[in-house]
PDB file of N, CA and C in Angstrom:
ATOM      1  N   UNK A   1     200.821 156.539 109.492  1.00  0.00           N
ATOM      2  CA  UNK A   1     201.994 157.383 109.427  1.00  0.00           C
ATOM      3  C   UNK A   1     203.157 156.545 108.918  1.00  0.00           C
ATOM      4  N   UNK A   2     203.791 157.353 108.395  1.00  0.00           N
ATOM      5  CA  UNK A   2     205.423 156.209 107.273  1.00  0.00           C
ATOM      6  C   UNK A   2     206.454 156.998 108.237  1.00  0.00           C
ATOM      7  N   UNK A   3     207.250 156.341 107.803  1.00  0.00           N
ATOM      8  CA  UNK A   3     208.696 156.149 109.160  1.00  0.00           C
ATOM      9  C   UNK A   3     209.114 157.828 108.143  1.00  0.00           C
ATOM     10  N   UNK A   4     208.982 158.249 107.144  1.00  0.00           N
ATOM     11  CA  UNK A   4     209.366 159.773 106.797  1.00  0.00           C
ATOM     12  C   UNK A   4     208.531 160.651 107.140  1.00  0.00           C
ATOM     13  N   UNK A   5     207.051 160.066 107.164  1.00  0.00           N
ATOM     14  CA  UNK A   5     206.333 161.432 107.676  1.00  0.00           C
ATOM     15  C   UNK A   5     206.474 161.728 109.072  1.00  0.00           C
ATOM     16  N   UNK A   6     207.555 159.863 109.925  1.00  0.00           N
ATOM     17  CA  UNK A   6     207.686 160.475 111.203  1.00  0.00           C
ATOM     18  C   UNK A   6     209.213 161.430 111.586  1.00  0.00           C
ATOM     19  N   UNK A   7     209.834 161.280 110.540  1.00  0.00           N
ATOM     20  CA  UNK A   7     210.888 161.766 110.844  1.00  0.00           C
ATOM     21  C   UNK A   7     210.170 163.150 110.507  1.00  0.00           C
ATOM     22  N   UNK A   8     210.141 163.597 109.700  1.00  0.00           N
ATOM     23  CA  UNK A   8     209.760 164.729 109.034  1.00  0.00           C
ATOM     24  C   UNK A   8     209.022 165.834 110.423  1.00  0.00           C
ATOM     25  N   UNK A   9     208.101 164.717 111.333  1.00  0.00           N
ATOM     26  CA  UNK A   9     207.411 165.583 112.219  1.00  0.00           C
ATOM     27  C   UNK A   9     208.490 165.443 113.820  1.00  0.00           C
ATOM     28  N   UNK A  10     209.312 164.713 113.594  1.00  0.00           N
ATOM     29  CA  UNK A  10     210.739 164.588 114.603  1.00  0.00           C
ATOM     30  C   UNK A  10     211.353 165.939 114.715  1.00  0.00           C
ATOM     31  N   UNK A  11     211.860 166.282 113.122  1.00  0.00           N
ATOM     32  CA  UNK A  11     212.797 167.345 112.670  1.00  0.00           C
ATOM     33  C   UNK A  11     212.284 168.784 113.111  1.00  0.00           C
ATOM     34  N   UNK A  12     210.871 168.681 112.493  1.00  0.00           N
ATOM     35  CA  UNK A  12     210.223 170.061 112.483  1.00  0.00           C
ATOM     36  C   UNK A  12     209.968 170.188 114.122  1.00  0.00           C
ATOM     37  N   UNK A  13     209.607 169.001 115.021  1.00  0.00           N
ATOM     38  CA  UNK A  13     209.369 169.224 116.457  1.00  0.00           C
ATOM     39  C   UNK A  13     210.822 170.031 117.005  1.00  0.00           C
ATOM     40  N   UNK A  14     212.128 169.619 116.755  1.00  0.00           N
ATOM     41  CA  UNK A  14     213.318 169.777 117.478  1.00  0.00           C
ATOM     42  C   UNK A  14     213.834 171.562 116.794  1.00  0.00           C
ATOM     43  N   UNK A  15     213.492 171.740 115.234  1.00  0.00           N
ATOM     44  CA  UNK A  15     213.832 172.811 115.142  1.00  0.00           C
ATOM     45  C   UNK A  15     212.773 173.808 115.646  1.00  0.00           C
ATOM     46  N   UNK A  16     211.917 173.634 115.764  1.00  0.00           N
ATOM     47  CA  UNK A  16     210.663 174.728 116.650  1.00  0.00           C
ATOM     48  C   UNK A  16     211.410 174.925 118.055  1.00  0.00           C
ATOM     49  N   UNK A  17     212.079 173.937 118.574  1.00  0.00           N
ATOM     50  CA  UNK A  17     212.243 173.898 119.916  1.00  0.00           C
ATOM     51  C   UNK A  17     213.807 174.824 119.782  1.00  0.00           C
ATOM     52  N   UNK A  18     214.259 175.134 118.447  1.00  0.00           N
ATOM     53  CA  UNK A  18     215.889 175.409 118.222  1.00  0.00           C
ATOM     54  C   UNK A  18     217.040 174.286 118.492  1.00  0.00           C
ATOM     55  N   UNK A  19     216.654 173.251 118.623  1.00  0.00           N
ATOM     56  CA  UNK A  19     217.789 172.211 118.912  1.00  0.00           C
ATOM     57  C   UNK A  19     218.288 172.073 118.267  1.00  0.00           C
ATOM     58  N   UNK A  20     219.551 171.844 118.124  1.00  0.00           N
ATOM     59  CA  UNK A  20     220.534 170.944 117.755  1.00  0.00           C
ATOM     60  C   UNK A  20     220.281 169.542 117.924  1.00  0.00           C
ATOM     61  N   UNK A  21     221.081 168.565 116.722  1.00  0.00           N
ATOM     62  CA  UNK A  21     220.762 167.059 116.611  1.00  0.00           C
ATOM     63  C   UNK A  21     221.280 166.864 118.076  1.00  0.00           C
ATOM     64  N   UNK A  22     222.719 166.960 118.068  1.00  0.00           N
ATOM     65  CA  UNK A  22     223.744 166.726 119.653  1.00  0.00           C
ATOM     66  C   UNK A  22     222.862 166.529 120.653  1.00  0.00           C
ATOM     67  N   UNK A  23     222.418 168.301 120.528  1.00  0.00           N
ATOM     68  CA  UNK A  23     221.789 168.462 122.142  1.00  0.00           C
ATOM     69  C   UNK A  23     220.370 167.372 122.421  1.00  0.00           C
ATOM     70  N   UNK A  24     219.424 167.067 121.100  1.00  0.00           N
ATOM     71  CA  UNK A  24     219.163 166.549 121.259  1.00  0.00           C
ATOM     72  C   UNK A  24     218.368 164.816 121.878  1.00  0.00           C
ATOM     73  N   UNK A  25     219.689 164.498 120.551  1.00  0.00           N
ATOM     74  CA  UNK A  25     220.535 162.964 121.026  1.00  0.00           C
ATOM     75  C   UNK A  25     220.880 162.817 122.818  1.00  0.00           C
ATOM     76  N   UNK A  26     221.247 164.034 123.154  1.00  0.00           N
ATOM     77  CA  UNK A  26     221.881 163.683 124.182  1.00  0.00           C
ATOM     78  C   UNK A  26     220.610 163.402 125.410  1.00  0.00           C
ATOM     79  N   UNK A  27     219.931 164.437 124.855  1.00  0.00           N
ATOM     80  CA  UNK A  27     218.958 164.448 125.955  1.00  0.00           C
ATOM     81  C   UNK A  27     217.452 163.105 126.118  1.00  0.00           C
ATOM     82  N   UNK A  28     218.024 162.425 124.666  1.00  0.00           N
ATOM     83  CA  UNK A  28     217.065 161.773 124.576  1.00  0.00           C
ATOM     84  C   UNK A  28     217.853 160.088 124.930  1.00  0.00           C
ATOM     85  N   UNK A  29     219.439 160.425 124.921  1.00  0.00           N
ATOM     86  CA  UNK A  29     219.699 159.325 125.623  1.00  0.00           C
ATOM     87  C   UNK A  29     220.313 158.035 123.996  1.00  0.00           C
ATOM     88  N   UNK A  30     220.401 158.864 122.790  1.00  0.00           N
ATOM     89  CA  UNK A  30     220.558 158.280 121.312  1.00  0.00           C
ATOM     90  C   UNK A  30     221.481 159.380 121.164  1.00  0.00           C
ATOM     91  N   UNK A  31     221.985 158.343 120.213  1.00  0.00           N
ATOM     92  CA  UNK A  31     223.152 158.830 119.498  1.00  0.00           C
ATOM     93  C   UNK A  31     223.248 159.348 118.226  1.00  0.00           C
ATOM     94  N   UNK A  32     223.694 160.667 117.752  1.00  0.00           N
ATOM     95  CA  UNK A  32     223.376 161.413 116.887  1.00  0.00           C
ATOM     96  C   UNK A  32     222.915 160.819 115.531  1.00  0.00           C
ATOM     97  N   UNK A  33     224.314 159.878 115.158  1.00  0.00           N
ATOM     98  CA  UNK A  33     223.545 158.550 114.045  1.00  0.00           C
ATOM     99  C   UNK A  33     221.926 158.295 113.912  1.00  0.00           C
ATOM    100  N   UNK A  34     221.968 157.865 114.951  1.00  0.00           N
ATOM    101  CA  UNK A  34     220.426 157.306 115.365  1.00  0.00           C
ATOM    102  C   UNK A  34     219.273 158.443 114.878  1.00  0.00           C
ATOM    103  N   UNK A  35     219.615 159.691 115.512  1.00  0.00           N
ATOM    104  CA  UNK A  35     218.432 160.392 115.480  1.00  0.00           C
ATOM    105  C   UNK A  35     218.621 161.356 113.956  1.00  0.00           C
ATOM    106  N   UNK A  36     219.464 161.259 113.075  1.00  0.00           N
ATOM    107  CA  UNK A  36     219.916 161.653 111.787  1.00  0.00           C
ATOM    108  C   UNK A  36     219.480 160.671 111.118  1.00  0.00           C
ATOM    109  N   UNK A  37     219.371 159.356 111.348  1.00  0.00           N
ATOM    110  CA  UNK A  37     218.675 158.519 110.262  1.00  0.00           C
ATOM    111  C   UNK A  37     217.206 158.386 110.852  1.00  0.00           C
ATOM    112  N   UNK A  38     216.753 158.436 111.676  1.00  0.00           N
ATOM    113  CA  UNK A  38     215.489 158.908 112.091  1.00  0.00           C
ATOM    114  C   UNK A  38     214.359 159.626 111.827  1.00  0.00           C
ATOM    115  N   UNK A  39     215.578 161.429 111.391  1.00  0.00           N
ATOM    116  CA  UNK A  39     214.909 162.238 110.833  1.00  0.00           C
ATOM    117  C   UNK A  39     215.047 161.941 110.061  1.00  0.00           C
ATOM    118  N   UNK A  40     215.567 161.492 109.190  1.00  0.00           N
ATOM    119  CA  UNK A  40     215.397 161.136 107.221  1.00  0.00           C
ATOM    120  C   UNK A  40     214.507 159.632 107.288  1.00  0.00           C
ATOM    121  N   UNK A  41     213.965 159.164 108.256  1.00  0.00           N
ATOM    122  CA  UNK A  41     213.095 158.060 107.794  1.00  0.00           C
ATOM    123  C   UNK A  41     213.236 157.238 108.163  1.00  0.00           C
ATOM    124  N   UNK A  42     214.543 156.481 107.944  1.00  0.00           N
ATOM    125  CA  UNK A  42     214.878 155.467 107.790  1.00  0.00           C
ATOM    126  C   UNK A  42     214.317 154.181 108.803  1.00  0.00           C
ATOM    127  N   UNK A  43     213.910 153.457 108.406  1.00  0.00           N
ATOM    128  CA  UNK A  43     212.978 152.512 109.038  1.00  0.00           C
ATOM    129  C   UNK A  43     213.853 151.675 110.079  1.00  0.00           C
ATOM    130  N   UNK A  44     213.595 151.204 111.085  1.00  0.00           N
ATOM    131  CA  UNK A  44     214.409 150.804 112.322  1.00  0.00           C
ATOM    132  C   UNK A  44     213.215 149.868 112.904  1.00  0.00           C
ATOM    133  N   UNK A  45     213.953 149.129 113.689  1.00  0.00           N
ATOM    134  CA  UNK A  45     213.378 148.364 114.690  1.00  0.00           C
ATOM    135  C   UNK A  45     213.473 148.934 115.990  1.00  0.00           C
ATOM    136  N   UNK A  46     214.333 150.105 116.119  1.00  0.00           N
ATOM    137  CA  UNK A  46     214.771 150.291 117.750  1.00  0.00           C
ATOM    138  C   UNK A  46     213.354 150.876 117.441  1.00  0.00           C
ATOM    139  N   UNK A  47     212.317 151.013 118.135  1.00  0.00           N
ATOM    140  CA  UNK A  47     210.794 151.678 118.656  1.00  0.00           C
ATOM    141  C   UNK A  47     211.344 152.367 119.858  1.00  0.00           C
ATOM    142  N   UNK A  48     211.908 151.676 120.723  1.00  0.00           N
ATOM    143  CA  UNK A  48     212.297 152.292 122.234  1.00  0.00           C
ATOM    144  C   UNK A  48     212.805 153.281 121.947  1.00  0.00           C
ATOM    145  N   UNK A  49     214.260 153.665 121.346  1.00  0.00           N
ATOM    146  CA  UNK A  49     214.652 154.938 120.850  1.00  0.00           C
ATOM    147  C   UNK A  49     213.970 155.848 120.680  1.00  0.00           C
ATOM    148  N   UNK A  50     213.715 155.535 119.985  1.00  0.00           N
ATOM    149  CA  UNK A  50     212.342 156.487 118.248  1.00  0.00           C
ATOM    150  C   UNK A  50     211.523 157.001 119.921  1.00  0.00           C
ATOM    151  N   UNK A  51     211.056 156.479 120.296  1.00  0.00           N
ATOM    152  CA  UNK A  51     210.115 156.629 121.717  1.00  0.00           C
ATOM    153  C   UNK A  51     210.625 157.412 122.732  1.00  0.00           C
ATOM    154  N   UNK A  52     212.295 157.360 123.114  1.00  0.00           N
ATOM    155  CA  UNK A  52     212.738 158.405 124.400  1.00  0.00           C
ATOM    156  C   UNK A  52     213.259 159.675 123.793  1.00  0.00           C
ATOM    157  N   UNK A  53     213.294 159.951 121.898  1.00  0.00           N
ATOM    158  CA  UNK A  53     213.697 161.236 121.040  1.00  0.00           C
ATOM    159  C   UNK A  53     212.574 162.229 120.980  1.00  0.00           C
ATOM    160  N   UNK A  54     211.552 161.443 120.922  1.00  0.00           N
ATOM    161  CA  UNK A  54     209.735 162.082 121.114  1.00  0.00           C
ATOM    162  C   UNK A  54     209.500 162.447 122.696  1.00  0.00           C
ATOM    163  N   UNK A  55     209.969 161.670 124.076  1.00  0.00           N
ATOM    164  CA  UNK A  55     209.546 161.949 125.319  1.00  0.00           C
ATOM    165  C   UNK A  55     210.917 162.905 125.466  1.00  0.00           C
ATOM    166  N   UNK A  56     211.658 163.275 125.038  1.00  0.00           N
ATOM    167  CA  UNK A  56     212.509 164.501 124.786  1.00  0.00           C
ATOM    168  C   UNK A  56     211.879 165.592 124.540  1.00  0.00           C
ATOM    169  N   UNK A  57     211.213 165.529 123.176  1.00  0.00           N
ATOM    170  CA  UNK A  57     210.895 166.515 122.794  1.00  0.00           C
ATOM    171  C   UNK A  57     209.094 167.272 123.539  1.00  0.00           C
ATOM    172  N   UNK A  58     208.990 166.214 124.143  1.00  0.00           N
ATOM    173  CA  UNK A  58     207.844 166.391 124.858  1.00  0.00           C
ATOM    174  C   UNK A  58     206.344 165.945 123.963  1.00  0.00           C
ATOM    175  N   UNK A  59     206.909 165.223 122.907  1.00  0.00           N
ATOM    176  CA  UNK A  59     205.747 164.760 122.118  1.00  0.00           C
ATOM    177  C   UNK A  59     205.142 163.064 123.307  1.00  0.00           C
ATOM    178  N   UNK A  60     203.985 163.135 122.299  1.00  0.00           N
ATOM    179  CA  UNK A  60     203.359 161.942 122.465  1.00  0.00           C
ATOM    180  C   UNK A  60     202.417 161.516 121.290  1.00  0.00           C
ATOM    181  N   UNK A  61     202.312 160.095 121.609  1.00  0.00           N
ATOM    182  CA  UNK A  61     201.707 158.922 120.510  1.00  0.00           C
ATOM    183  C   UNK A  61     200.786 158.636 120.773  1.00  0.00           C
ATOM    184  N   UNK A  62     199.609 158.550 120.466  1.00  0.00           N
ATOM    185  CA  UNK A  62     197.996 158.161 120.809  1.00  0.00           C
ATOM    186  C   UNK A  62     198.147 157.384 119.654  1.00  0.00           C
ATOM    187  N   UNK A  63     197.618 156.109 119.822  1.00  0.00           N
ATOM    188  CA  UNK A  63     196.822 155.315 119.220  1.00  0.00           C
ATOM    189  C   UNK A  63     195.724 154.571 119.118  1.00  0.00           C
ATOM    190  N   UNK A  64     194.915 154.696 118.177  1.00  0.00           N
ATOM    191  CA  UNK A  64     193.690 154.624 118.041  1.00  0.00           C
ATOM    192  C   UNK A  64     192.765 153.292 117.475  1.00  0.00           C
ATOM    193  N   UNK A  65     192.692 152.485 118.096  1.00  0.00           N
ATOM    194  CA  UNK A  65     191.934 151.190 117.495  1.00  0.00           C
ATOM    195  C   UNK A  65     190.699 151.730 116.171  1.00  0.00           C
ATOM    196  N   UNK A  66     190.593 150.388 115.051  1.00  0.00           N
ATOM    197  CA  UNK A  66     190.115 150.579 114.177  1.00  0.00           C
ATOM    198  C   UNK A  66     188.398 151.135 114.861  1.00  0.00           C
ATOM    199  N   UNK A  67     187.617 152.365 114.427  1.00  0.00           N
ATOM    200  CA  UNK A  67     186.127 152.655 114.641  1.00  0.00           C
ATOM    201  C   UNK A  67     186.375 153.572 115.466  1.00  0.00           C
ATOM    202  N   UNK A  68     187.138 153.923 116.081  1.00  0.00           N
ATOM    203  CA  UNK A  68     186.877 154.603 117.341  1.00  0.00           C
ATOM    204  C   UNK A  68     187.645 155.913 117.368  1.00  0.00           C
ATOM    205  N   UNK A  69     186.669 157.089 117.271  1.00  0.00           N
ATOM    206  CA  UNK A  69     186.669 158.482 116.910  1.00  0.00           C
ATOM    207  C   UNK A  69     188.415 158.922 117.508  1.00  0.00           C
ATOM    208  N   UNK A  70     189.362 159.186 116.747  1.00  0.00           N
ATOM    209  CA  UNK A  70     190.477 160.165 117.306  1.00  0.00           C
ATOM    210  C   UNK A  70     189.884 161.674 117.882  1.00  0.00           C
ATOM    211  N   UNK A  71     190.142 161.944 119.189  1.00  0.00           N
ATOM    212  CA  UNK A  71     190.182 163.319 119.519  1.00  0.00           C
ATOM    213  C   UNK A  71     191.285 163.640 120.110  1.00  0.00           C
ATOM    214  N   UNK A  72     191.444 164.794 120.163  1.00  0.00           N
ATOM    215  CA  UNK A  72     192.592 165.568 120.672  1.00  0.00           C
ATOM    216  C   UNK A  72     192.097 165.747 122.135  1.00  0.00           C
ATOM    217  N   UNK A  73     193.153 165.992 123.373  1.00  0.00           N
ATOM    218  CA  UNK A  73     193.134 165.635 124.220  1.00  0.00           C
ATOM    219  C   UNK A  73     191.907 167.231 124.902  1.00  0.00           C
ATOM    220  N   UNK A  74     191.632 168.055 123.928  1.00  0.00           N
ATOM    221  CA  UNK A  74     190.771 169.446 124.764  1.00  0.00           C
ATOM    222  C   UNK A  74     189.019 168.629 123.712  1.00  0.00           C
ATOM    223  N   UNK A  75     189.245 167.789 123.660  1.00  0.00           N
ATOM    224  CA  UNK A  75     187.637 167.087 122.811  1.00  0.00           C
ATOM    225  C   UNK A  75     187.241 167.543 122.002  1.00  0.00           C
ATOM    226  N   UNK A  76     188.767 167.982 120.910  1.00  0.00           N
ATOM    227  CA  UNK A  76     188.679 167.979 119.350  1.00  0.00           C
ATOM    228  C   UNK A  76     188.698 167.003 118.647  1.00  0.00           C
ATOM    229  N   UNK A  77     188.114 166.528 117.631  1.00  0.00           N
ATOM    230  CA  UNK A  77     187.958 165.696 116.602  1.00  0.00           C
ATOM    231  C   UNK A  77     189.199 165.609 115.850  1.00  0.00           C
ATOM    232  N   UNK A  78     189.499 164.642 114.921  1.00  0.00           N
ATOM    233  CA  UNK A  78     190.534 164.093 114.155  1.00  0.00           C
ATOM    234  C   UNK A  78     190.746 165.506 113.683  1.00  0.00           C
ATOM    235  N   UNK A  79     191.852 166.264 112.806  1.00  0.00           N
ATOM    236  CA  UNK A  79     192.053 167.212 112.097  1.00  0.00           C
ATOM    237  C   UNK A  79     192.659 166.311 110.378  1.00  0.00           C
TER     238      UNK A  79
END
């Protein structure tokens, strides 16, 4: 995944939900800056951030060591 395809799936998570950046930001504890260059990509070192804008939105990150089958958490296969 590239720091735009994560913003890209940031943006589309918060407008499904109807948010606002603000309400967002706020709830995720970042500052609107932050989560505006976020959604456009922009590559960062803060991870922690990037990390409490997603446990906002109620997402989560699975990661998957090289060989070893991705499933979805009902024991679906990669899509």
């Amino acid at each position: 995944m590239t720091t735009e395809e994560l913003g890209r799936t940031i943006r589309a998570a918060r407008r499904e939900q109807g948010l606002r950046q603000d309400k967002l930001a706020g709830a995720a504890g970042v500052g609107v800056r932050f989560l505006s260059e976020l959604e456009r990509g922009k590559e960062t070192a803060r991870v922690g951030k990037a990390l409490s804008v997603l446990e906002a939105l109620g997402c989560k990150i699975r990661i998957h060591p090289p060989g070893v089958p991705c499933t979805d958490p009902h024991g679906h296969g990669e899509r």
